[in-house]
PDB file of N, CA and C in Angstrom:
ATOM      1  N   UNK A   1      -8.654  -6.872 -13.368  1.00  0.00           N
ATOM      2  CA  UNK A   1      -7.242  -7.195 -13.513  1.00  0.00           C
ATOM      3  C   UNK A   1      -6.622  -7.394 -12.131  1.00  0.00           C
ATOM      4  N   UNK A   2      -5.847  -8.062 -12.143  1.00  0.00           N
ATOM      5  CA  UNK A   2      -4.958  -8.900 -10.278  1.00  0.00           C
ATOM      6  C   UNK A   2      -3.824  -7.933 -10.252  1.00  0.00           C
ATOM      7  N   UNK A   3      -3.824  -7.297  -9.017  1.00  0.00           N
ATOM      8  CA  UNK A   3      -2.470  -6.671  -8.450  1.00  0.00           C
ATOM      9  C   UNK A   3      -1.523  -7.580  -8.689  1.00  0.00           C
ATOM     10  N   UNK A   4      -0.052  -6.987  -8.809  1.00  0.00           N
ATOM     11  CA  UNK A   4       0.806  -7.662  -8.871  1.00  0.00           C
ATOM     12  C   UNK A   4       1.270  -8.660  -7.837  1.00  0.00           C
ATOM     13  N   UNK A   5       0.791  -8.072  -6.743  1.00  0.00           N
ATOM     14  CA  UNK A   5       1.092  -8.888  -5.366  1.00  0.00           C
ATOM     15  C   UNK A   5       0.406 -10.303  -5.113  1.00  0.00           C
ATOM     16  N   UNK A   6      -1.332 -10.127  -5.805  1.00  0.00           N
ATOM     17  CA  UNK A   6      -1.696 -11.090  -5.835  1.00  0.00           C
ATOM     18  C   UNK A   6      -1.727 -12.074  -6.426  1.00  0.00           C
ATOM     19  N   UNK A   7      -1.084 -11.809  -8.132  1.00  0.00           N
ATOM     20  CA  UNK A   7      -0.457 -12.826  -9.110  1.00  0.00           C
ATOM     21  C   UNK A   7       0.578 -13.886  -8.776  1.00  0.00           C
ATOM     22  N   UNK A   8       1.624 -12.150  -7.900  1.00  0.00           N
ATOM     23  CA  UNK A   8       2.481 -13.604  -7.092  1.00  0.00           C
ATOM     24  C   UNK A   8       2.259 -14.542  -5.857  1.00  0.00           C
ATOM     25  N   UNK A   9       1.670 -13.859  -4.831  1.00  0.00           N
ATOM     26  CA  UNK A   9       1.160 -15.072  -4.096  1.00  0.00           C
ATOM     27  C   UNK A   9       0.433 -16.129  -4.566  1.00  0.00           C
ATOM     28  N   UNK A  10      -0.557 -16.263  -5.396  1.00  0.00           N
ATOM     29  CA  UNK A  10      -1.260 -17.153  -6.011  1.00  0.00           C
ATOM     30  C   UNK A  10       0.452 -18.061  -6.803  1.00  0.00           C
ATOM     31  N   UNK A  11       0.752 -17.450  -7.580  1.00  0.00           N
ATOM     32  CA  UNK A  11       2.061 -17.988  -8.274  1.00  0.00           C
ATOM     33  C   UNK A  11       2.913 -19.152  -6.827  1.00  0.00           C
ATOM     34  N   UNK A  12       3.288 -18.513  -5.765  1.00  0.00           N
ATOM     35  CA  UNK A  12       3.918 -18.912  -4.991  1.00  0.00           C
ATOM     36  C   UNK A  12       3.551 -20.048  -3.956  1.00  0.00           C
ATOM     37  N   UNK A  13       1.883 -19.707  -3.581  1.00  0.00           N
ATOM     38  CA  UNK A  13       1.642 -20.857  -3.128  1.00  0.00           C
ATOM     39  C   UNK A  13       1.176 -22.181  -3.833  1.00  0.00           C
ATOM     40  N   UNK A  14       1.079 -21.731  -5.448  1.00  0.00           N
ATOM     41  CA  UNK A  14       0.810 -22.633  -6.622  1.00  0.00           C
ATOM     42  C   UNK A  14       2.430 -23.638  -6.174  1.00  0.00           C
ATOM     43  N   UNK A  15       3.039 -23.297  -6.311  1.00  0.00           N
ATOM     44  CA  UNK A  15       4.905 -23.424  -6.171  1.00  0.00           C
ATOM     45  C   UNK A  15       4.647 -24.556  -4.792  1.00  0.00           C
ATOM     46  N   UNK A  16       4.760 -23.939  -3.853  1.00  0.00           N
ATOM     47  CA  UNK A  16       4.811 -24.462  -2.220  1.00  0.00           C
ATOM     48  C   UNK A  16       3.633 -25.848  -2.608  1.00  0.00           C
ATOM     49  N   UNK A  17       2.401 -25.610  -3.312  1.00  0.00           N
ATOM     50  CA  UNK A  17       1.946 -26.729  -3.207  1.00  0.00           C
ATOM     51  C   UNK A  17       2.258 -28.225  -4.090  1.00  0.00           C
ATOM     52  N   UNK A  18       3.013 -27.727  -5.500  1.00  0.00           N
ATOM     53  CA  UNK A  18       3.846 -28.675  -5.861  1.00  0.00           C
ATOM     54  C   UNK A  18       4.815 -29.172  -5.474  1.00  0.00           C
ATOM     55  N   UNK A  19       5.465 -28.700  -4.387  1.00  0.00           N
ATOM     56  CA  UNK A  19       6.331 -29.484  -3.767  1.00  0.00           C
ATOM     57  C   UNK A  19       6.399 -29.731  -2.171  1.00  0.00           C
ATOM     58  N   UNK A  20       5.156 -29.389  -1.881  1.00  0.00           N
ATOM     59  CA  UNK A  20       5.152 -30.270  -0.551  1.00  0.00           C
ATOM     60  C   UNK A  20       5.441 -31.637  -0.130  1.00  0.00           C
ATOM     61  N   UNK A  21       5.123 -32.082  -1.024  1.00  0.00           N
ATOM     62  CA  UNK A  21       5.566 -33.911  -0.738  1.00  0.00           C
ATOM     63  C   UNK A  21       6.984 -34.207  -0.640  1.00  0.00           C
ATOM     64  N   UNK A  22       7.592 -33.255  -1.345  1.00  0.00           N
ATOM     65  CA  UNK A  22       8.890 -33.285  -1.650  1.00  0.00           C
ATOM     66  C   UNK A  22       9.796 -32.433  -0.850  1.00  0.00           C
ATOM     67  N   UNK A  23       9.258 -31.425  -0.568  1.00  0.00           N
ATOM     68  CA  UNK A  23      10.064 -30.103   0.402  1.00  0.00           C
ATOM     69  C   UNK A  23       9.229 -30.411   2.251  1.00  0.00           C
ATOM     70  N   UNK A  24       9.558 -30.821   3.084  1.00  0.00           N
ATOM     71  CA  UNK A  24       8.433 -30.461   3.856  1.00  0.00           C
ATOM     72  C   UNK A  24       8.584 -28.951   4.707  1.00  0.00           C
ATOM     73  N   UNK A  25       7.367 -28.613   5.342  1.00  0.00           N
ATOM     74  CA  UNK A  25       6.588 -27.281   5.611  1.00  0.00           C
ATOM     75  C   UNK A  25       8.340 -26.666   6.299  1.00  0.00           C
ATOM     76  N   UNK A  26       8.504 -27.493   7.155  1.00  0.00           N
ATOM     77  CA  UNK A  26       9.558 -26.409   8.216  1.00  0.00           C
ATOM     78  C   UNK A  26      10.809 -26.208   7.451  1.00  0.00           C
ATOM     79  N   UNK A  27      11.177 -26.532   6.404  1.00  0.00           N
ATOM     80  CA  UNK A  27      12.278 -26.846   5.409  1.00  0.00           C
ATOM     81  C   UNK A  27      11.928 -25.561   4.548  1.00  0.00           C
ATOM     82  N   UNK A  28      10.472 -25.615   4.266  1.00  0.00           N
ATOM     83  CA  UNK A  28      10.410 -24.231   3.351  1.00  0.00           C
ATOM     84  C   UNK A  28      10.579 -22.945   3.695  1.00  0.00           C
ATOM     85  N   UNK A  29       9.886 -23.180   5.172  1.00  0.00           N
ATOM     86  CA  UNK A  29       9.936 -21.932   5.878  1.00  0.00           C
ATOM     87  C   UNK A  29      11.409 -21.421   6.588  1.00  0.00           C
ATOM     88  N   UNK A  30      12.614 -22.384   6.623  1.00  0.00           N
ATOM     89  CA  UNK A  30      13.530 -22.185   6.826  1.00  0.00           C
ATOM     90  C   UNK A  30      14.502 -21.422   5.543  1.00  0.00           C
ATOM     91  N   UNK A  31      13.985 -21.706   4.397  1.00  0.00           N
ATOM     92  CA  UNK A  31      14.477 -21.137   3.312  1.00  0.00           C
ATOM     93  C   UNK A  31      13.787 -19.613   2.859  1.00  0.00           C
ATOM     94  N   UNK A  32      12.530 -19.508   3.473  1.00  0.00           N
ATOM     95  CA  UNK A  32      12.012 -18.453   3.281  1.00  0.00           C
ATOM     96  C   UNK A  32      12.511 -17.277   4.654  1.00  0.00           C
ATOM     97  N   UNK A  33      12.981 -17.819   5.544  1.00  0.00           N
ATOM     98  CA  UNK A  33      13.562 -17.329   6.583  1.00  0.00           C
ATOM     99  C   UNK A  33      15.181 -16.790   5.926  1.00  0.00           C
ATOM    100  N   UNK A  34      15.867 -17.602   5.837  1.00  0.00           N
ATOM    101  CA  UNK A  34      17.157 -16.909   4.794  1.00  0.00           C
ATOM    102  C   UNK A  34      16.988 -16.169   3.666  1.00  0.00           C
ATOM    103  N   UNK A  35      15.837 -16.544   2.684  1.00  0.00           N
ATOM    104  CA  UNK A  35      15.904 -15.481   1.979  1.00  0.00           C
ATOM    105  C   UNK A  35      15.372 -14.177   2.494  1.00  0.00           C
ATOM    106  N   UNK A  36      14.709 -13.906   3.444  1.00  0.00           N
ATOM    107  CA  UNK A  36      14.654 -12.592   3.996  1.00  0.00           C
ATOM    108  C   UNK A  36      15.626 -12.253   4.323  1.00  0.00           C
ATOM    109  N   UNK A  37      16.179 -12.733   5.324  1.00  0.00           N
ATOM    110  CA  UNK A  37      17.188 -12.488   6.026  1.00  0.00           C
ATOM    111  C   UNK A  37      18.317 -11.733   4.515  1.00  0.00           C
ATOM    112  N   UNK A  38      18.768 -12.261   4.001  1.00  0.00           N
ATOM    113  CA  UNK A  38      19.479 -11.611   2.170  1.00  0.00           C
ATOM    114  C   UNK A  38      18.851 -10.369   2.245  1.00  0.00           C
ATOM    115  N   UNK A  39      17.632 -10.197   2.017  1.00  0.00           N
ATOM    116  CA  UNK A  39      16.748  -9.380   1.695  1.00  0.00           C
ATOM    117  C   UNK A  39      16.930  -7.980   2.901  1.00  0.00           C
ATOM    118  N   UNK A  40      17.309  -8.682   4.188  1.00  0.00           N
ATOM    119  CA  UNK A  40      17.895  -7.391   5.117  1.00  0.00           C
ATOM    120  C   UNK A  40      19.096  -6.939   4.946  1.00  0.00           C
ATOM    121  N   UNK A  41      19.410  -7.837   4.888  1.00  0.00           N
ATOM    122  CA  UNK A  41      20.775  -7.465   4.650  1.00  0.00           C
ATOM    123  C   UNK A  41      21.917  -7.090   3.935  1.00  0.00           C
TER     124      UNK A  41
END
């Protein structure tokens, strides 16, 4: 059975790879940068 952690990474980079064509890399990582940032704050 898959840790929960690893369901979601698999889940997430499943995600990131459907929309690469469409999102590009530094765009995602800028959104993954704010949502931490929420996440500190």
């Amino acid at each position: 059975m898959s840790s929960p952690t690893k369901e979601f990474l698999d889940k997430f980079f499943e995600l990131c790879r459907e929309f690469q064509e469409e999102i590009p890399a530094y765009k995602m990582a800028e959104i993954f940068r704010d949502y931490a940032d929420r996440l500190d704050g």
